[in-house]
Protein backbone atom coordinates (compact mmCIF):
# COMPACT_ATOMS: atom_id res chain seq x y z
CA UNK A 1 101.32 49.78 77.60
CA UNK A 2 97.61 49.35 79.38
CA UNK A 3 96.47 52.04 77.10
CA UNK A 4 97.70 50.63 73.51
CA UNK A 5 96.88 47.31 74.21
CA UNK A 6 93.12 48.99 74.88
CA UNK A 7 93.20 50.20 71.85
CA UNK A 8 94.55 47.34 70.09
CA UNK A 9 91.70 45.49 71.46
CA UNK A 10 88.57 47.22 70.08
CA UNK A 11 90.51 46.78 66.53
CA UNK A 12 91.32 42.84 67.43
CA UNK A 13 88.09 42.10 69.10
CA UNK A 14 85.89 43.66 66.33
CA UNK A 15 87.80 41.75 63.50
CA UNK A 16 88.37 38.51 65.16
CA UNK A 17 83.99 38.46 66.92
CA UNK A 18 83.44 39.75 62.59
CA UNK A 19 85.60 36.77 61.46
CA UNK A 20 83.90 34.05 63.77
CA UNK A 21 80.11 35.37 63.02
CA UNK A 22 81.10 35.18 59.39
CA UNK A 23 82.51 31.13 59.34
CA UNK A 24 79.49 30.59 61.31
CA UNK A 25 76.76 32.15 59.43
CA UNK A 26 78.78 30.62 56.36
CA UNK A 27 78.91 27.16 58.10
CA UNK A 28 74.83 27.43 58.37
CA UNK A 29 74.47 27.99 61.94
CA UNK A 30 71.98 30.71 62.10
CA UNK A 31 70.99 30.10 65.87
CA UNK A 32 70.82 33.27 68.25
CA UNK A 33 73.04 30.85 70.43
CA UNK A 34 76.07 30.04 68.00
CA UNK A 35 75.89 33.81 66.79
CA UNK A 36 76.66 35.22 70.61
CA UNK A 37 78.57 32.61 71.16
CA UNK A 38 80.92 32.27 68.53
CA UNK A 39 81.43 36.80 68.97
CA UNK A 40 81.42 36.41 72.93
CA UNK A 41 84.66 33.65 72.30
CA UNK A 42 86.19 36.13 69.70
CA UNK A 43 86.14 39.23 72.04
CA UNK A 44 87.65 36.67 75.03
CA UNK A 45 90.27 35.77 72.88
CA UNK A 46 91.32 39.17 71.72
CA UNK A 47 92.35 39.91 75.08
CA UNK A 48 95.84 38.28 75.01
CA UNK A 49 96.50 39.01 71.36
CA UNK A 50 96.01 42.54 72.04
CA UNK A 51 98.70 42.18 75.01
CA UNK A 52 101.00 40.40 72.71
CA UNK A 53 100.58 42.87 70.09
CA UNK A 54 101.31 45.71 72.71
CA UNK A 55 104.07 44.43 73.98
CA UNK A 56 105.55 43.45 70.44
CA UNK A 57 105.26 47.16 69.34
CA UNK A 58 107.33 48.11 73.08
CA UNK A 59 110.21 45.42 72.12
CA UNK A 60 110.58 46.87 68.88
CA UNK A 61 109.87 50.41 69.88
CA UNK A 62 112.76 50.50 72.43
C-alpha cells in the first residue's frame, strides 16, 4: 500500500500545491513568501489524502 499511496501523492501534491498557488496569485498575493508557503502547506497536506486514497482503493479492491 506504501507504494500506491507514493504514487498517489506526486498526483495529489502537484494538484492540491497547483490549486493553492492559483487562489493565491488570484487573491493578489504575489509575495515569494505566500507563493512557497501556500505550495509547501499543499504538499504537507497531500500526505494523508494520499493514505486515505490508498487505502480506499485496498477496501474496495479486496
Amino acid at each position: 500500500m506504501l507504494r500506491l499511496a507514493s504514487i498517489l501523492y506526486t498526483l495529489i501534491a502537484t494538484a492540491l500545491a497547483g490549486s493553492g498557488v492559483i487562489a493565491v496569485l488570484s487573491a493578489g498575493l504575489v509575495s515569494t513568501v505566500a507563493i512557497v508557503s501556500v505550495a509547501a502547506a499543499g504538499c504537507v497536506a497531500a500526505l494523508p489524502v494520499s493514505w486515505l486514497v490508498a487505502k480506499k482503493l485496498y477496501q474496495n479492491a479486496a
